[in-house]
Protein backbone atom coordinates (compact mmCIF):
# COMPACT_ATOMS: atom_id res chain seq x y z
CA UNK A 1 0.00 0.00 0.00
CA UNK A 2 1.86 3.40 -1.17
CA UNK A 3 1.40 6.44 0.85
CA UNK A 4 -1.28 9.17 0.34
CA UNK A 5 -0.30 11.56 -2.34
CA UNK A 6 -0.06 14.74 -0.78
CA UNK A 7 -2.22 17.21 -2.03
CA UNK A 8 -1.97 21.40 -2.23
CA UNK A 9 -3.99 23.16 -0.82
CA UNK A 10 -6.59 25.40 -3.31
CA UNK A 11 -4.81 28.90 -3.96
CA UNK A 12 -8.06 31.24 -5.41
CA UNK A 13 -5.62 33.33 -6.74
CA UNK A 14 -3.87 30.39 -8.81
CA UNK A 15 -7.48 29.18 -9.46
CA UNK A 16 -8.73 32.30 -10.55
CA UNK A 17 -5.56 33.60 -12.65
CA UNK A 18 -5.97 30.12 -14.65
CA UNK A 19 -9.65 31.00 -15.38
CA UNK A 20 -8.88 34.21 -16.40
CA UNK A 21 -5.73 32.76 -18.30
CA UNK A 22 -7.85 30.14 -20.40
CA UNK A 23 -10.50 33.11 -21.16
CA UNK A 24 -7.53 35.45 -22.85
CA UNK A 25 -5.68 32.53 -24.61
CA UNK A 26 -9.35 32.02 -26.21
CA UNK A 27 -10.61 35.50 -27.33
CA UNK A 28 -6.24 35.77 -28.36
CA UNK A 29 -6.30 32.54 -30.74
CA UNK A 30 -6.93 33.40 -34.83
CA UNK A 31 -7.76 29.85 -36.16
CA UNK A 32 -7.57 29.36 -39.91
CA UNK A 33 -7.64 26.56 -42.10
CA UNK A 34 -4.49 25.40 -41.52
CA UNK A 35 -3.03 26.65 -38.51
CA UNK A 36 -3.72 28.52 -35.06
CA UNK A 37 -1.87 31.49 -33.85
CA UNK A 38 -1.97 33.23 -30.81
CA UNK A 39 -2.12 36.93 -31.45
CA UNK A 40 -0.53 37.97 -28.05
CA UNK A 41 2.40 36.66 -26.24
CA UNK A 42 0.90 33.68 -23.81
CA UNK A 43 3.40 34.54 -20.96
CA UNK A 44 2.31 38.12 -21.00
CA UNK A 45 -0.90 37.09 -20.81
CA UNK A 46 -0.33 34.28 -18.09
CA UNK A 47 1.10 37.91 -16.19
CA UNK A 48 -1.93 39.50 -16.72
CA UNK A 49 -4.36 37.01 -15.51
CA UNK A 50 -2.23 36.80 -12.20
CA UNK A 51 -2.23 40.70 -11.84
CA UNK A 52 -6.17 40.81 -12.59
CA UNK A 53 -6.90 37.69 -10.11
CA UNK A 54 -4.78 39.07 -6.99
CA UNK A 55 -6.64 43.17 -7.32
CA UNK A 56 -10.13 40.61 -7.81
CA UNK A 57 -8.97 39.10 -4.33
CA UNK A 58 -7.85 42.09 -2.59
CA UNK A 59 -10.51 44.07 -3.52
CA UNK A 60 -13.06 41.54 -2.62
CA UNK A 61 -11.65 41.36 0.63
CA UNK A 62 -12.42 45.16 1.09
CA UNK A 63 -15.92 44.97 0.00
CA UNK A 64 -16.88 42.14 2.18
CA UNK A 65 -14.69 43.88 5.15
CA UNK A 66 -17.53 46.11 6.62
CA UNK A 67 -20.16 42.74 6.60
CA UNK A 68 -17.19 40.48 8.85
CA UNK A 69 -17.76 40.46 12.19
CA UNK A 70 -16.24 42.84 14.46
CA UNK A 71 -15.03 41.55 17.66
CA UNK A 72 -13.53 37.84 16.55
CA UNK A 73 -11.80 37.39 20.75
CA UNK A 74 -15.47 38.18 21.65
CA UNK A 75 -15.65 35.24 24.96
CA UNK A 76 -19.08 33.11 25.26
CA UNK A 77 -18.51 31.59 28.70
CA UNK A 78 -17.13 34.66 30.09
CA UNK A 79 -19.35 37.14 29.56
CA UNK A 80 -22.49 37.72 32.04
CA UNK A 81 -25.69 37.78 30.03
CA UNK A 82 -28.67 38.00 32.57
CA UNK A 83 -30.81 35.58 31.94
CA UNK A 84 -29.48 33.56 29.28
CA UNK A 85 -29.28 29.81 29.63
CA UNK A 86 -32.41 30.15 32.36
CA UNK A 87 -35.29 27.35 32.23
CA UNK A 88 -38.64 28.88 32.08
């Protein structure tokens, strides 16, 4: 029995980058009868997509910011609610 492959962990940057990669290479691509040629140079493009993917990140980060919660140390069991956890 071989050992469990390991296996990386999901970057959504990486993820996203190749999304946006695949969508360039296609709308870059002239096909003719006889051949296909990119019209842009695919490692500028592969540059691109990773520059578009990490502002999509950070910026999504900033927009969900002000809907996180505030107080993340906030302590259940220590603070005194009156009244909460009674029978009635």
């Amino acid at each position: 029995m071989s050992p469990p492959a390991s296996v990386r962990p999901a970057d959504p940057v990486r993820d996203l980058a190749s999304r946006i990669y695949v969508e360039l290479i296609c709308r870059n691509i002239v096909v003719t009868e006889t051949a296909a040629q990119v019209k842009s140079n695919p490692e500028n493009l592969a540059r691109i997509s990773f520059k578009l993917a990490e502002t999509f990140q950070r910026i999504d980060v900033e927009l969900k910011a002000p809907s996180m919660p505030k107080n993340q140390e906030f302590d259940m069991k220590a603070a005194s609610l009156p009244g909460f956890g009674e029978q009635k």
